[in-house]
Protein backbone atom coordinates (compact mmCIF):
# COMPACT_ATOMS: atom_id res chain seq x y z
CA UNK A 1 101.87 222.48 12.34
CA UNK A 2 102.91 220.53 15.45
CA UNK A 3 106.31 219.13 15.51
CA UNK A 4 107.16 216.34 17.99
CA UNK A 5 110.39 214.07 18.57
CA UNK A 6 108.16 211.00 19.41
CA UNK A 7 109.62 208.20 17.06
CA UNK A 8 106.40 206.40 17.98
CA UNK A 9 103.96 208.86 16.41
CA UNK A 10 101.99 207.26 13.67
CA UNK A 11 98.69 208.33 12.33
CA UNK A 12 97.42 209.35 9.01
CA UNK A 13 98.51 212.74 7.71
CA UNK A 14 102.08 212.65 9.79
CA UNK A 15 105.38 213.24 7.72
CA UNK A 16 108.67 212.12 9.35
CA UNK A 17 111.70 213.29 9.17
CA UNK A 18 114.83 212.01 10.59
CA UNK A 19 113.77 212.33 14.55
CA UNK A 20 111.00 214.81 13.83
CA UNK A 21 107.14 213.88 12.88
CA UNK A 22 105.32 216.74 11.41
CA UNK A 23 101.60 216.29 12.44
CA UNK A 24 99.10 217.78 9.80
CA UNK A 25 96.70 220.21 10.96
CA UNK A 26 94.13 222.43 9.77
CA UNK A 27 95.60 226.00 10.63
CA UNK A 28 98.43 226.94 13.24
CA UNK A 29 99.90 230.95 14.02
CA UNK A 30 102.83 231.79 12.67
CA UNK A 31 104.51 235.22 13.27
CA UNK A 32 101.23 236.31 14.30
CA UNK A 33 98.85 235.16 11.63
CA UNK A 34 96.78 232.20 11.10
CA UNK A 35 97.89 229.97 7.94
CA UNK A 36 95.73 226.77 6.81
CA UNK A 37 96.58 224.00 5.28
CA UNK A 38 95.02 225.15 2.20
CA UNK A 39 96.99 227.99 2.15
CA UNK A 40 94.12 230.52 2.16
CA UNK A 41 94.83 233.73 4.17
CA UNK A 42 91.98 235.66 2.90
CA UNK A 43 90.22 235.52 6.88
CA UNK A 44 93.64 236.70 8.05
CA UNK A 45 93.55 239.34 5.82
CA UNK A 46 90.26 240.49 6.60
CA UNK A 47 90.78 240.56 10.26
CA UNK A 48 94.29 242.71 9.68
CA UNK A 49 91.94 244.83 7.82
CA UNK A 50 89.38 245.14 10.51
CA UNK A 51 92.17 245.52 13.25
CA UNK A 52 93.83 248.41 10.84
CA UNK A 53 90.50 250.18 10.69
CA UNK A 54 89.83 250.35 14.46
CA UNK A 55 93.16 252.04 14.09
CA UNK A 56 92.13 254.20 11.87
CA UNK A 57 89.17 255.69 13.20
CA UNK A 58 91.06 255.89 16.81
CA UNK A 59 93.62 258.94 15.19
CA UNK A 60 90.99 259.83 12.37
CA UNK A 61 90.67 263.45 13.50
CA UNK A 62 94.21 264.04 13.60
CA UNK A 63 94.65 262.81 10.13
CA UNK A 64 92.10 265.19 9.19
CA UNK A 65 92.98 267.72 11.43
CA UNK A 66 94.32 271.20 9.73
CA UNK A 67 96.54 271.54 12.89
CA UNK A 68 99.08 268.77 11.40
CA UNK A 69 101.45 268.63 8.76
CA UNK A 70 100.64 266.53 6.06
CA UNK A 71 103.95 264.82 6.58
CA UNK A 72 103.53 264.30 10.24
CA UNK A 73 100.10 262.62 9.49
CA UNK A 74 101.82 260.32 6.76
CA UNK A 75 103.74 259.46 9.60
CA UNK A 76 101.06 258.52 12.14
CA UNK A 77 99.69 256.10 9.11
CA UNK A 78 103.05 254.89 8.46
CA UNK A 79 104.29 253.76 12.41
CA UNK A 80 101.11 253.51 14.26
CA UNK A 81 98.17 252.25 11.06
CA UNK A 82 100.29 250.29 8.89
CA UNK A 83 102.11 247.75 11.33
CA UNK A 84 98.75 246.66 12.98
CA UNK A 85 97.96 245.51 9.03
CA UNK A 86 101.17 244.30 8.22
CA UNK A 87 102.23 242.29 11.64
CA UNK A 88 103.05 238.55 9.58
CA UNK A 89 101.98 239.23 6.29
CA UNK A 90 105.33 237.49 4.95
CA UNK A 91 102.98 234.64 5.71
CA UNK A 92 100.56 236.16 3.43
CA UNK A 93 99.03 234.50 -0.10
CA UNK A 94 97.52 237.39 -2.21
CA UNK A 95 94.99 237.03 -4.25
CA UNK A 96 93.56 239.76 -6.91
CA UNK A 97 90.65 240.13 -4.66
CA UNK A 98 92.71 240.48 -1.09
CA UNK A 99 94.92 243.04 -3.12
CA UNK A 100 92.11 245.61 -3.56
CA UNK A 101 90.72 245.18 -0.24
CA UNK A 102 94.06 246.18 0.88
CA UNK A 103 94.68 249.07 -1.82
CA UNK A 104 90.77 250.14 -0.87
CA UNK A 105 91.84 250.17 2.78
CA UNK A 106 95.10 252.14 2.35
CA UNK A 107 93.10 254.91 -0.09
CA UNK A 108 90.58 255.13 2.20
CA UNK A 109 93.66 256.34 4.90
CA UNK A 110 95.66 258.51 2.51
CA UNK A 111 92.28 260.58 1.25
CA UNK A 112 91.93 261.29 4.85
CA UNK A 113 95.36 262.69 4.67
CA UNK A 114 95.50 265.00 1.99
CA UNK A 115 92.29 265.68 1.77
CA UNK A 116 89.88 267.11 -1.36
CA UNK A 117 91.03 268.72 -4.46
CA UNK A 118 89.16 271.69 -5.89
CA UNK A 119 88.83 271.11 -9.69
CA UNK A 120 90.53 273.75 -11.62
CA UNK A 121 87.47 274.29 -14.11
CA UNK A 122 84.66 274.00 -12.32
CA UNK A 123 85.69 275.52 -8.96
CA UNK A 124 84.11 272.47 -7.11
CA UNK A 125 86.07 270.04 -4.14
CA UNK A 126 86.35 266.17 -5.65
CA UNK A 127 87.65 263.02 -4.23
CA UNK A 128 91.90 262.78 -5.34
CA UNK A 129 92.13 260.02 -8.09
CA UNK A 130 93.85 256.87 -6.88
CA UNK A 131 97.03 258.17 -8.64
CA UNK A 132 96.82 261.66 -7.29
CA UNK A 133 97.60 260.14 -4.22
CA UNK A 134 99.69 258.07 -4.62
CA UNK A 135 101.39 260.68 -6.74
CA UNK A 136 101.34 262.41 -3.15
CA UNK A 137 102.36 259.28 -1.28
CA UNK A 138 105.91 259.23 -2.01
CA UNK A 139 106.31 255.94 0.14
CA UNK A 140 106.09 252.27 -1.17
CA UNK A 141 101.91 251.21 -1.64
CA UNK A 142 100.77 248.40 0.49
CA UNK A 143 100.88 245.70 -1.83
CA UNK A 144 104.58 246.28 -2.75
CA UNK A 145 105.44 246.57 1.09
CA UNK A 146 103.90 243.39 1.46
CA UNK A 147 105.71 241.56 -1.71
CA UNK A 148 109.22 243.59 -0.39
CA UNK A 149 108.67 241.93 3.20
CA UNK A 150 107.24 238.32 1.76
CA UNK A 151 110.75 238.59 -0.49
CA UNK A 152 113.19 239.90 2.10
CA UNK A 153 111.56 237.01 4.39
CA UNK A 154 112.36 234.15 2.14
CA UNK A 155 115.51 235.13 1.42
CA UNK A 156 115.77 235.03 5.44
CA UNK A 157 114.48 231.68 5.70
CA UNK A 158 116.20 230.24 2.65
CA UNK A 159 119.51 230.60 5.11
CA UNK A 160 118.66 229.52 8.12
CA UNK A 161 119.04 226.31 7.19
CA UNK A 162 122.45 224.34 9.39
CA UNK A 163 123.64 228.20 9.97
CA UNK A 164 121.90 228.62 13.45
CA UNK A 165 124.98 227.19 15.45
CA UNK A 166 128.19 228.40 17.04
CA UNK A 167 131.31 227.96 15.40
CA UNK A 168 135.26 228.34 16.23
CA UNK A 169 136.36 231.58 14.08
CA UNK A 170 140.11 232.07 13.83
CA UNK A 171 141.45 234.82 15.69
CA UNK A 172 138.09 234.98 17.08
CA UNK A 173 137.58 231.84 18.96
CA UNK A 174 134.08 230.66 19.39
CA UNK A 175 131.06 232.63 17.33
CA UNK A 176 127.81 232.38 17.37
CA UNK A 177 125.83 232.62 13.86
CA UNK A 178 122.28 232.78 13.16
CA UNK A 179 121.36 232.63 9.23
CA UNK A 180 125.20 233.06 8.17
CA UNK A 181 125.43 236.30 10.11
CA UNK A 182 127.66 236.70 13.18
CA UNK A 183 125.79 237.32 16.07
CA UNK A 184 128.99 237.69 18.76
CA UNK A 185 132.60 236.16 18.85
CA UNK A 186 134.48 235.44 22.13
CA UNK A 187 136.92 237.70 21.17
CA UNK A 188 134.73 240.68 21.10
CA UNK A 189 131.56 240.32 22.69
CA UNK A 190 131.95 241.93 25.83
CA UNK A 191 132.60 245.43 24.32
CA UNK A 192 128.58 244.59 23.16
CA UNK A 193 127.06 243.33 25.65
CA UNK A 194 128.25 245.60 28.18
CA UNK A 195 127.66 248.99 26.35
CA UNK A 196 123.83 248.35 26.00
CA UNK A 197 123.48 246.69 29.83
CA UNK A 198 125.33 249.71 31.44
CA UNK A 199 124.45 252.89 29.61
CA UNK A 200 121.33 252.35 30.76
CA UNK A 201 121.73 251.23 33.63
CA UNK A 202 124.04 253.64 34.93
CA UNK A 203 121.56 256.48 33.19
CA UNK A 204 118.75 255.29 36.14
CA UNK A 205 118.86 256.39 39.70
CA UNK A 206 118.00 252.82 40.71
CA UNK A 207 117.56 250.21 38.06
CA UNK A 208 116.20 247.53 40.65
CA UNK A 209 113.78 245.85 37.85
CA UNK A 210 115.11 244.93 34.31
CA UNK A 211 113.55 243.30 31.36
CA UNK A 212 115.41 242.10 28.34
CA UNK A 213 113.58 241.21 25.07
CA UNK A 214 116.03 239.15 22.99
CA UNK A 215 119.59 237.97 24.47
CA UNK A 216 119.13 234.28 23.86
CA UNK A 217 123.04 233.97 23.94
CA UNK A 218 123.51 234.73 27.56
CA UNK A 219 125.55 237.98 27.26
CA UNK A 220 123.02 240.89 28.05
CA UNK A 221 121.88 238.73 31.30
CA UNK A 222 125.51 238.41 32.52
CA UNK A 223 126.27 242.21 32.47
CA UNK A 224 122.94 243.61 33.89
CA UNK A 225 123.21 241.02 36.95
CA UNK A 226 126.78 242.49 37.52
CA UNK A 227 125.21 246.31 38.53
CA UNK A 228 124.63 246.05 42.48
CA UNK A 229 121.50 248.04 42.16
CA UNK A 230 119.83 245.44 39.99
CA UNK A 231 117.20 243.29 41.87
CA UNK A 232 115.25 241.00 39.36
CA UNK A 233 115.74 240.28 35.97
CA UNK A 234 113.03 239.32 33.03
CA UNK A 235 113.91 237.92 29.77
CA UNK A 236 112.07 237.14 27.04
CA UNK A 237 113.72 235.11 23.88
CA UNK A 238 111.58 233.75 20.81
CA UNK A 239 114.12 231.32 20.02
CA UNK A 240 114.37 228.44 22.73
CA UNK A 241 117.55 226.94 20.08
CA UNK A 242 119.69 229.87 20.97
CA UNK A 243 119.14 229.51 24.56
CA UNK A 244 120.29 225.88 23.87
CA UNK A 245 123.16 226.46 21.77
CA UNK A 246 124.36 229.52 23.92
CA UNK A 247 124.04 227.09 27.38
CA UNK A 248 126.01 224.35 25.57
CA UNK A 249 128.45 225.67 23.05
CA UNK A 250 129.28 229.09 24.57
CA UNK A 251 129.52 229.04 28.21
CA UNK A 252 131.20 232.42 28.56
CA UNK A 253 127.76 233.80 27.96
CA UNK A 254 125.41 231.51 28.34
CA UNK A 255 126.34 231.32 32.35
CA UNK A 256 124.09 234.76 32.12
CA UNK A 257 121.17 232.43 31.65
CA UNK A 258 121.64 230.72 35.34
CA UNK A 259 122.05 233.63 37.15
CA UNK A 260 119.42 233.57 40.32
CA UNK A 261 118.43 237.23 39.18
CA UNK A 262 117.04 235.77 36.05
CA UNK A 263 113.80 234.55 35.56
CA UNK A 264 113.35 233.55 31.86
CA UNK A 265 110.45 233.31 29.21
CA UNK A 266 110.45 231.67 25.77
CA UNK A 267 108.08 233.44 23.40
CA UNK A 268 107.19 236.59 22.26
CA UNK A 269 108.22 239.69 23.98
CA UNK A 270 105.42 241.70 21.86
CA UNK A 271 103.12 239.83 23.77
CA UNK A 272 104.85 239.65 27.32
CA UNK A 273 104.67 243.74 27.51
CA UNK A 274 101.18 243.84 26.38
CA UNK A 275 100.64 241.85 29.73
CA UNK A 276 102.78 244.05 31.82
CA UNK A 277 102.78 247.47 32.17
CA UNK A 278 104.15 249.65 33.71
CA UNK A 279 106.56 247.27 35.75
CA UNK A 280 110.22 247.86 34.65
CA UNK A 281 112.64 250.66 35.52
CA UNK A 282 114.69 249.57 32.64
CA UNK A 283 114.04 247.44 29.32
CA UNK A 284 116.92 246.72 27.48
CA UNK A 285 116.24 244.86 23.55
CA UNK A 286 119.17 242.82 22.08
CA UNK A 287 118.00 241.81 18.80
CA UNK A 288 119.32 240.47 15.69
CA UNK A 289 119.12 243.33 12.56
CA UNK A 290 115.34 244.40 10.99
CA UNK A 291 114.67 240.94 9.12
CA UNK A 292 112.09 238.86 8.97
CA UNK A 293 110.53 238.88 12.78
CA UNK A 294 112.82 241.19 14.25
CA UNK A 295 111.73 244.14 11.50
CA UNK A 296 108.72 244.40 14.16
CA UNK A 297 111.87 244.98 16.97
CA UNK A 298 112.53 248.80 14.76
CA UNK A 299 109.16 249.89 14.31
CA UNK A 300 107.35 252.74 16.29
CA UNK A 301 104.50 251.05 17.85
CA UNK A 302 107.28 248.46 19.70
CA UNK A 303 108.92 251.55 20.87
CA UNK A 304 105.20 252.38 22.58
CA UNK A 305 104.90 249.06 24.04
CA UNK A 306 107.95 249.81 26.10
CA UNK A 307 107.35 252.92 26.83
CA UNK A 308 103.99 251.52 28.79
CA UNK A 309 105.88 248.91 30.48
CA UNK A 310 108.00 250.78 31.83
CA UNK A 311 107.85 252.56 35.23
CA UNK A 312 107.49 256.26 35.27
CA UNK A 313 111.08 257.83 34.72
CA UNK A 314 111.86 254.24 32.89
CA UNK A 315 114.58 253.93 30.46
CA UNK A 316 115.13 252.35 27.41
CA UNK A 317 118.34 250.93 24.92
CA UNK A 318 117.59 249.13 21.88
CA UNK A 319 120.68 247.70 19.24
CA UNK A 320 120.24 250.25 16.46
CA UNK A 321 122.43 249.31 13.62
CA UNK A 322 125.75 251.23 11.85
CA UNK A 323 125.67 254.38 11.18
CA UNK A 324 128.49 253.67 8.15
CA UNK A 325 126.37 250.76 6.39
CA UNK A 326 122.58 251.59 8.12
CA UNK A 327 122.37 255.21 8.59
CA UNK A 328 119.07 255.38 7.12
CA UNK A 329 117.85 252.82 9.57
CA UNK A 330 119.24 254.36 12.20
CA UNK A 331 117.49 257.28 11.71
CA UNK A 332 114.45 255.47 11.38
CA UNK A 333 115.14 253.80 14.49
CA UNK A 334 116.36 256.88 16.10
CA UNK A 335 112.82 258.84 14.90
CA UNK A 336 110.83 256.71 15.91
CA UNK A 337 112.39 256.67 20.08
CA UNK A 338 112.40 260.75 20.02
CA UNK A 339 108.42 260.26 19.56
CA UNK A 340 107.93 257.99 22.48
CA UNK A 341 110.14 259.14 24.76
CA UNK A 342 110.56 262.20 26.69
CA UNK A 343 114.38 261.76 26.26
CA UNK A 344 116.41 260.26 23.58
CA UNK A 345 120.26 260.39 22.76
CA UNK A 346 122.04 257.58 20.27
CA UNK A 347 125.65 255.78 21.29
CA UNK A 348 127.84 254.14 19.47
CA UNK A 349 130.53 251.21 20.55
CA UNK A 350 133.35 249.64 18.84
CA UNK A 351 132.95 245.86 18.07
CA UNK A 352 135.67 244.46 15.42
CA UNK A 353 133.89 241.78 14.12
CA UNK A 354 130.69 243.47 13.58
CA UNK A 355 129.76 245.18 10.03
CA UNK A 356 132.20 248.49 10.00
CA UNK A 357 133.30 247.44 13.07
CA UNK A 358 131.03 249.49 15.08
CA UNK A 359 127.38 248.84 16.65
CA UNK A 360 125.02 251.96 18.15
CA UNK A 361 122.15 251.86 20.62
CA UNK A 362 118.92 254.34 20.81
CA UNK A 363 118.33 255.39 24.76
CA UNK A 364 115.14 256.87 25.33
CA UNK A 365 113.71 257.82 29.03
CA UNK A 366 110.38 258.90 30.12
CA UNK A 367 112.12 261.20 32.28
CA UNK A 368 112.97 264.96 31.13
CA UNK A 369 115.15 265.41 33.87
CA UNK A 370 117.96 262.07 32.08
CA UNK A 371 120.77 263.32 30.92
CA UNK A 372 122.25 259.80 29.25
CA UNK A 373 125.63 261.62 28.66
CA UNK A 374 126.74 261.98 31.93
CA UNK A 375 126.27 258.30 34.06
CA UNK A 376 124.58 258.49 37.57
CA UNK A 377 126.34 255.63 38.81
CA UNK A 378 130.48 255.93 38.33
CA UNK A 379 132.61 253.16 39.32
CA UNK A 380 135.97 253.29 40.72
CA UNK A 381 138.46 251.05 38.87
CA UNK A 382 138.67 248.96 41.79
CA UNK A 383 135.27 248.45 41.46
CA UNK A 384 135.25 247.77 37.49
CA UNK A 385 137.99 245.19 38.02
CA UNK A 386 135.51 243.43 40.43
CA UNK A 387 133.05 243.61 37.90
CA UNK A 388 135.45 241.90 35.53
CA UNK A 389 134.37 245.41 32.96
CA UNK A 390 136.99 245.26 30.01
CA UNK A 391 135.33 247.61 28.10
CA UNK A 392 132.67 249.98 29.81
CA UNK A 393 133.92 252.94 31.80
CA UNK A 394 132.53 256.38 33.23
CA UNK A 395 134.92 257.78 30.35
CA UNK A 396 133.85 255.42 27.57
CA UNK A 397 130.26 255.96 28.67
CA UNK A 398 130.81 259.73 27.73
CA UNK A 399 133.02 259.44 24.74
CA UNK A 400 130.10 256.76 23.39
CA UNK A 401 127.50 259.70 22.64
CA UNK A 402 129.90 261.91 20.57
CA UNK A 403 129.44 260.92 17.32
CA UNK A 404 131.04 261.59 13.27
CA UNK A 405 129.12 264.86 11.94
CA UNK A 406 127.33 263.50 9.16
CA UNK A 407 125.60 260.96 11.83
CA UNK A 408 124.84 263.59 14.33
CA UNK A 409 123.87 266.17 11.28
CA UNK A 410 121.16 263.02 10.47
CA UNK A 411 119.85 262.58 13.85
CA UNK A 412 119.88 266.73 14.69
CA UNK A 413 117.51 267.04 11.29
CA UNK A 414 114.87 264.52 12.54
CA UNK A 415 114.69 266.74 15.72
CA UNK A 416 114.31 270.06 13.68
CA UNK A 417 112.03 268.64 11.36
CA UNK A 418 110.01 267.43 14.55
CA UNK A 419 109.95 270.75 16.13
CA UNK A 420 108.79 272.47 13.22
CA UNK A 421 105.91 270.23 12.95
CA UNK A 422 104.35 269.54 16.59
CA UNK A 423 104.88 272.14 19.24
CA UNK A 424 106.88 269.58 21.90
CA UNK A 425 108.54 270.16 25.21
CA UNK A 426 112.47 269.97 25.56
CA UNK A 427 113.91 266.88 25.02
C-alpha cells in the first residue's frame, strides 16, 4: 500500500480518506513479509520455510548431537529456528495446506531433537509419532504460536487507533501514550531515561560510540549526549509519528532529537545492525513492551544482532519489563542476554507511573572483565548538578542491581540450569 497526502491524486484503484489517498497495489512488506492484494501469503510462507530450513541444517549436528541436553537443544529451536519462521507472520493467512507445511517443518526439527524410539515389542528404533513429540514438546506447536501472535497483534492494532498522542495527565503533566499505554509522563521520566543511558554508560571505559534502537520520544538521546565521553550518537526509530509528536508536544524530551551528537534513522533497527557490525561501544534499546513488532525487540536472535555490532568489550541495556507483573518475561529476557553475552547482570529503577511502579533493564557485555555493579565513571555532585541528573547516582547505580529474592532466586536458576547443561566460562 502507498499512502500519500496529495489531494490531487486521482487514478483508478485509489481510496481517499480525509487528507490521505490510499494507492492500490499488488503486494507491499509489512513487518517483514510480503502481503498481496489478494491476500495470499502462501509464497511468504514458503520462503519463511526455506529461510527456517537453512537454519536448520546450519545447527543440525548440535540438535542431534548426544553432547546436549535435550532441553538446551529445544532451546536452540526455540530462539535461534523458530523466529527466522515466525518474523511477521501476524500478517499471515493460513490455509489447511500452509498449516501442514508448517507442522511438517516443525516435526521434521523436533525428531531431530529427541531422536528415535526403540519399540518395546519388537526391540527395533522407529520414527516418534507426531504426538509422541509433541507429547515431548511441552511448548505451544507452530500453528498455535502463530494464531496466539496473529490474536495478540490485532488486539494491538485494534487500539492504536487516536491513542498514539501525548496528553496532559493530572499530577503528571504531559504523557506520552502509544495504543492507550503510557509510554513516559513529565513527572517521571527522567528516573527512566537516565537509568538505561548511564548504567551503561558508566559500565564502559570509554563509551565514545552509541547506538539507540527505539527512543522516538527524545529522552534516551538527551541523557547519553550528557556523558562527556560520548562522541557520536546513532538512533534508529520505526515510528517517524513519535519523533513528530515527541518534537512538537513534548519538548522536554524531544530537544534529545536536535542534539549535534545525534544522527538519526527512521526504519528498522533489525535491519540497520545487520549493516553494521561491529561499530558501537555501547547499544542501548528503549522499546515499548513484547507486542506486536516489538515482541522481535525480546527474542534471542536480536540479542545476537547486537552482540555483532558491537565493538569488542561492547555493552549492552535493553528495557526488560517488571519483575512484579512480568517476571516470566523477564526471565526470558534475562536468558536469553546470559547466552550472548560474556557478562550479564539485571537492574531495576523506580518509575511511579509505570505498571508496579518499577521498570528493569538486562546489561550484557562482551567483556569478562565488566563488573556492571560497580560504575567506572563516578561523578562528583558538582558534576551531577551540571548534568542536571535528578535521579542517577554512583549510589543509585549500585543499589539498582540488588534486587527482591524471589527475582534474584528466578534469574540465579536460569544460570544454574545453564551451567549444568553447557560447560561455560565465568560470567
Amino acid at each position: 500500500m502507498i499512502m500519500s497526502r496529495d489531494q490531487n491524486i486521482v487514478r483508478n484503484g485509489t481510496i481517499k480518506i480525509g487528507d490521505l489517498s490510499f494507492e492500490e497495489v499488488e503486494k507491499f512488506k509489512y513487518l517483514g513479509a510480503t502481503v498481496t492484494n489478494l491476500n495470499d501469503t502462501r509464497e511468504e510462507i514458503k520462503r519463511r520455510i526455506n529461510m527456517g530450513n537453512a537454519c536448520y541444517y546450519s545447527v543440525e549436528k548440535l540438535l542431534s548431537s548426544s553432547l546436549l541436553s535435550k532441553s538446551l537443544k529445544v532451546r536452540i529451536y526455540k530462539t535461534v529456528i523458530l523466529p527466522v519462521v515466525l518474523y511477521g507472520c501476524e500478517t499471515w493467512t493460513l490455509t489447511l495446506r500452509e498449516e501442514q507445511r508448517l507442522r511438517v517443518f516443525e516435526n521434521k526439527v523436533l525428531r531431530k531433537i529427541f531422536g528415535a524410539k526403540r519399540d518395546e515389542v519388537t526391540g527395533e528404533w522407529r520414527k516418534l509419532h507426531n504426538a509422541e513429540l509433541h507429547a515431548l514438546y511441552t511448548s505451544r506447536d507452530i500453528i498455535r504460536n502463530i494464531k496466539s501472535r496473529r490474536l495478540r497483534w490485532t488486539g494491538h492494532v485494534a487500539r492504536m487507533g487516536e491513542s498514539r498522542n501525548a496528553y496532559r495527565v493530572k499530577a503528571h503533566g504531559r504523557a506520552l501514550i502509544l495504543d492507550g499505554i503510557i509510554q513516559c509522563t513529565e513527572s517521571d521520566e527522567f528516573a527512566y531515561q537516565e537509568m538505561i543511558s548511564f548504567l551503561p554508560l558508566c559500565s564502559h571505559p570509554s563509551p565514545k560510540k552509541v547506538l539507540i534502537v527505539g527512543g522516538g520520544d527524545g529522552g534516551v538521546a538527551r541523557e547519553v549526549a550528557k556523558h562527556p565521553d560520548v562522541e557520536s550518537i546513532v538512533q534508529v526509530e520505526i515510528d517517524s509519528h513519535v519523533l513528530e509528536v515527541s518534537k512538537k508536544y513534548l519538548p522536554f524530551m524531544g530537544v534529545g532529537l536536535n542534539n549535534p551528537k545525534l544522527t538519526l534513522h527512521v526504519g528498522d533497527g533489525f535491519r540497520f545492525m545487520a549493516q553494521h557490525r561491529q561499530e558501537f561501544d555501547v547499544i542501548i534499546t528503549d522499546s515499548s513492551d513484547p507486542v506486536g513488532p516489538a515482541v522481535c525487540l525480546f527474542e534471542q536472535s536480536y540479542f545476537e544482532l547486537m552482540r555483532d555490532a558491537l565493538k569488542p568489550g561492547g555493552i549492552i541495556c535493553s528495557q526488560a519489563g517488571t519483575v512484579w507483573a512480568n517476571i516470566d518475561i523477564v526471565a526470558q529476557t534475562f536468558q536469553h542476554c546470559y547466552h550472548t553475552f560474556r557478562k550479564t547482570s539485571f537492574a531495576c529503577a523506580s518509575v511511579p507511573t509505570y505498571p508496579t511502579g518499577q521498570i528493569g533493564f538486562v546489561l550484557g557485555s562482551l567483556s569478562p572483565e565488566t563488573n556492571f555493579k560497580e560504575p567506572l565513571r563516578i561523578f562528583t555532585e558538582t558534576e551531577l548538578d551540571s548534568l542536571k541528573m535528578r535521579y542517577y547516582s554512583a549510589d543509585v547505580h549500585r543499589a539498582s542491581f540488588a534486587l527482591p529474592r524471589f527475582a534474584k532466586k528466578a534469574l540465579d536458576e536460569i544460570v544454574s540450569n545453564t551451567s549444568d547443561e553447557i560447560n561455560t566460562s565465568d560470567r
